[in-house]
N, C-alpha and C. Protein backbone atom coordinates (compact mmCIF):
# COMPACT_ATOMS: atom_id res chain seq x y z
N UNK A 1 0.85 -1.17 0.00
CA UNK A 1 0.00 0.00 0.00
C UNK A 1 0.90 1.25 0.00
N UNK A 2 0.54 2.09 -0.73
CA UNK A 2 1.02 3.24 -0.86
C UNK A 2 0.42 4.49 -0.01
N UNK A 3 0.90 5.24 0.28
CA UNK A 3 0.34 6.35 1.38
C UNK A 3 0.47 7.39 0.62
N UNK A 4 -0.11 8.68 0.02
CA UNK A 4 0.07 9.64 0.12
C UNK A 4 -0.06 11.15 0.63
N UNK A 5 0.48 12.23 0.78
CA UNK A 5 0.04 12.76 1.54
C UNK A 5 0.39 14.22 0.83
N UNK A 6 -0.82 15.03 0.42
CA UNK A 6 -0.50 15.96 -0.12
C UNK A 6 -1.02 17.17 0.72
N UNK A 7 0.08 18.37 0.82
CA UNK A 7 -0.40 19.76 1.54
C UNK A 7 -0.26 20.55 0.39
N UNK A 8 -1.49 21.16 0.91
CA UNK A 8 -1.86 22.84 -0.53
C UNK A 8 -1.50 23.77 0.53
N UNK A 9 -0.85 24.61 -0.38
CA UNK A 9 0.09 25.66 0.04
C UNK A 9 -1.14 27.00 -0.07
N UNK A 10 -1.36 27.67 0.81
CA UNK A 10 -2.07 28.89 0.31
C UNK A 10 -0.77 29.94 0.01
N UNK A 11 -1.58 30.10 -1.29
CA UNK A 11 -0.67 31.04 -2.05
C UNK A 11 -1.37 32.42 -2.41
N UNK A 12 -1.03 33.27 -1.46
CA UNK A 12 -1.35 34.18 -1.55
C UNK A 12 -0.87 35.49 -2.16
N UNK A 13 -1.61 36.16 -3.01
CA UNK A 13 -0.72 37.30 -3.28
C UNK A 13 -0.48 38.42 -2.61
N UNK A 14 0.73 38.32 -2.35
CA UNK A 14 1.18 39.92 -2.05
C UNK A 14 1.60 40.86 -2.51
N UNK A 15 2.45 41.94 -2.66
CA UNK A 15 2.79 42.67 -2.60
C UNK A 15 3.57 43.99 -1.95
N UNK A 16 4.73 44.09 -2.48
CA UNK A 16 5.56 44.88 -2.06
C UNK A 16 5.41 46.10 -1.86
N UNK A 17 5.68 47.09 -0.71
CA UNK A 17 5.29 48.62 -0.01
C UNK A 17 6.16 48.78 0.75
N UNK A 18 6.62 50.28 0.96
CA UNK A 18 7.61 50.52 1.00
C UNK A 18 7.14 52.05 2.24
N UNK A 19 7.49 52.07 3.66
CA UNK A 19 7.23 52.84 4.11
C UNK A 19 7.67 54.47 3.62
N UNK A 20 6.33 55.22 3.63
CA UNK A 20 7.05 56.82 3.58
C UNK A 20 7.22 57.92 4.84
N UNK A 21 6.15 57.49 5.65
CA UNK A 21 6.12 58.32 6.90
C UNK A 21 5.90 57.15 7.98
N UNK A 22 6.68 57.05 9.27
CA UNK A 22 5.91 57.09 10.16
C UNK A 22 4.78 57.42 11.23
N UNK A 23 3.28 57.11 11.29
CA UNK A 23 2.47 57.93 11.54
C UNK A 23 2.56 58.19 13.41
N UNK A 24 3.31 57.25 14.14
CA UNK A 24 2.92 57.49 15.37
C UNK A 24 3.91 56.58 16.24
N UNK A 25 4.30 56.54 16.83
CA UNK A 25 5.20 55.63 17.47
C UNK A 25 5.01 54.35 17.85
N UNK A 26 5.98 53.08 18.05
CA UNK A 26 5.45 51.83 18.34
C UNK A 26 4.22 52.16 19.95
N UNK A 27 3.11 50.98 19.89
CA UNK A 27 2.35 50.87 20.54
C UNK A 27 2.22 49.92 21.14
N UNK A 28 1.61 49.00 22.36
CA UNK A 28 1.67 47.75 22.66
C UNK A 28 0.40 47.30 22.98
N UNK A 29 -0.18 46.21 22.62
CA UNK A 29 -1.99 45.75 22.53
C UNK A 29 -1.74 44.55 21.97
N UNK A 30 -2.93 43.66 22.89
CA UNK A 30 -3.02 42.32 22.90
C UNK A 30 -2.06 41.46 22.02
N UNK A 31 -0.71 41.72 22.91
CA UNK A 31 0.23 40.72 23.64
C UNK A 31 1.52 41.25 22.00
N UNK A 32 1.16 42.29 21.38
CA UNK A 32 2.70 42.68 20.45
C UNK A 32 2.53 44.22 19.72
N UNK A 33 3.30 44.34 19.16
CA UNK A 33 3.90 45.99 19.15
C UNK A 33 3.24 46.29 17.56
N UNK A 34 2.72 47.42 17.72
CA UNK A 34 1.96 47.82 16.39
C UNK A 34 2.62 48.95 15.84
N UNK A 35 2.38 49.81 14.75
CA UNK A 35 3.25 50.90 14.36
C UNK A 35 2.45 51.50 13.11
N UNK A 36 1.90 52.79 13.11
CA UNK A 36 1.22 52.78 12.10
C UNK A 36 1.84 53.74 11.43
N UNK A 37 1.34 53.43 9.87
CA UNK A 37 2.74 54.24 9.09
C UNK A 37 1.53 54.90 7.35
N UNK A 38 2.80 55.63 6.81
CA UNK A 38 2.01 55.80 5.45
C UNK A 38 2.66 55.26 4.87
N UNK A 39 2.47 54.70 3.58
CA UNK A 39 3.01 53.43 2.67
C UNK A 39 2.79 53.54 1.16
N UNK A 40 3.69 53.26 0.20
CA UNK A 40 3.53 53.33 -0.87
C UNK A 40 3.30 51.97 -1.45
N UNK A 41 3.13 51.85 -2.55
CA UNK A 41 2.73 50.11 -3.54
C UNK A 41 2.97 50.66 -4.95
N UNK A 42 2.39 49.62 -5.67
CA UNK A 42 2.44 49.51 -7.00
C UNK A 42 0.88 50.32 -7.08
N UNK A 43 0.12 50.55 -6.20
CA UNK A 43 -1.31 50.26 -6.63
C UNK A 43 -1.73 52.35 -6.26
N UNK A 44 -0.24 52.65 -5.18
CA UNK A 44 -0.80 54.15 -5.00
C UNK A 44 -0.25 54.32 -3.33
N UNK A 45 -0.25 55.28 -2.80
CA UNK A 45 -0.18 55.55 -1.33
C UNK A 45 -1.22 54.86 -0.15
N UNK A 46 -1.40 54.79 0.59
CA UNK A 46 -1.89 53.96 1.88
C UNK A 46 -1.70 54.37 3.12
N UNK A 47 -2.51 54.00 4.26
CA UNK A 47 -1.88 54.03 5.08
C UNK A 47 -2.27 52.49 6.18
N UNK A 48 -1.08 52.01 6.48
CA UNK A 48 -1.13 50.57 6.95
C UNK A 48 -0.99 50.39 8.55
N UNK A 49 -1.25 49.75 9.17
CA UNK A 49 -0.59 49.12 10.91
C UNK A 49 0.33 48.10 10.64
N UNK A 50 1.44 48.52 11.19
CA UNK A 50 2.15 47.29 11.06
C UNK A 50 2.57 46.26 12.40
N UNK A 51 2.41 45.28 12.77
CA UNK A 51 2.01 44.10 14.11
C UNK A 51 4.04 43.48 13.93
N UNK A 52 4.65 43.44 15.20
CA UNK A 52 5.91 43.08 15.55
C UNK A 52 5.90 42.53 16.46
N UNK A 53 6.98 41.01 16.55
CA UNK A 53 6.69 40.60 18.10
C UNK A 53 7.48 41.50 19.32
N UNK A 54 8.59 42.38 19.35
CA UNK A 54 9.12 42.73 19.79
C UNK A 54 9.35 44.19 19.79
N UNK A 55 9.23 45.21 20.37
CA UNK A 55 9.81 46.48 20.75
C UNK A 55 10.93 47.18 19.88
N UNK A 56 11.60 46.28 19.85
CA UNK A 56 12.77 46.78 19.41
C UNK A 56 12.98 46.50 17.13
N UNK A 57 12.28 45.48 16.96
CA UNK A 57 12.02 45.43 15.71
C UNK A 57 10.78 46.64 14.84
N UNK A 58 9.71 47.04 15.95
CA UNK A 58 8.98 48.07 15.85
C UNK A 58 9.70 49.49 16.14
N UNK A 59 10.85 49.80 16.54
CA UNK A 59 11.44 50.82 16.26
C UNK A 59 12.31 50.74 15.39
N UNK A 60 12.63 49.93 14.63
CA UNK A 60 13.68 49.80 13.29
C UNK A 60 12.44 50.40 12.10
N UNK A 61 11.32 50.45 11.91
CA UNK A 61 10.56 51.16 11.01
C UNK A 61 10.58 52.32 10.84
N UNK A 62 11.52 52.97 9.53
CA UNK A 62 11.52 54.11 9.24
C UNK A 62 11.43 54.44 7.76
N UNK A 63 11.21 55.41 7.42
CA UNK A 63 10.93 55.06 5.89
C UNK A 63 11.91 54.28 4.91
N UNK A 64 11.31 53.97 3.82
CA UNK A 64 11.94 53.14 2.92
C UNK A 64 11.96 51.99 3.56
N UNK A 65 11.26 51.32 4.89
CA UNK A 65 11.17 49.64 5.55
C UNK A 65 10.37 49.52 4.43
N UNK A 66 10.71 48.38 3.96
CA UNK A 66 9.85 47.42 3.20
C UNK A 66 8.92 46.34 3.72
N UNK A 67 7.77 45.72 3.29
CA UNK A 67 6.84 45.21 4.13
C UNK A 67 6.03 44.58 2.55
N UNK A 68 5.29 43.36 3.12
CA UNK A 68 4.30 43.50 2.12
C UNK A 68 3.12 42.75 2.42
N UNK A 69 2.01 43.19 1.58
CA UNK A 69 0.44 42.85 2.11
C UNK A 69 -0.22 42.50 1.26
């Protein structure tokens, strides 16, 4: 007998954005560090939250961080 075992990958699309402003300083809420920013794309300007497990990776966001959604 043969077994097989197949996993589907969700493949999602993203897309690449590229911070332009930071809007407000890291924040901390249910249990990790948020940072909300203005953001550019392929698609136009934005403005995004961005979720970090740590403090210190949420203050490395300054413009030109790259991110994608």
């Amino acid at each position: 007998m043969i077994s097989v075992t197949v996993i589907y990958k969700n493949n999602m699309n993203l897309i690449d954005a590229w911070v332009t402003k930071v809007q407000e300083k890291p924040y901390y809420e249910y249990d990790k560090w948020w940072v909300k920013v203005e953001s550019v794309d392929e698609g136009g300007n934005g403005t995004n939250t961005l979720m970090f497990e740590t403090k210190e990776e949420a203050e490395r966001v300054q413009p030109g961080y790259k991110f994608q959604h």
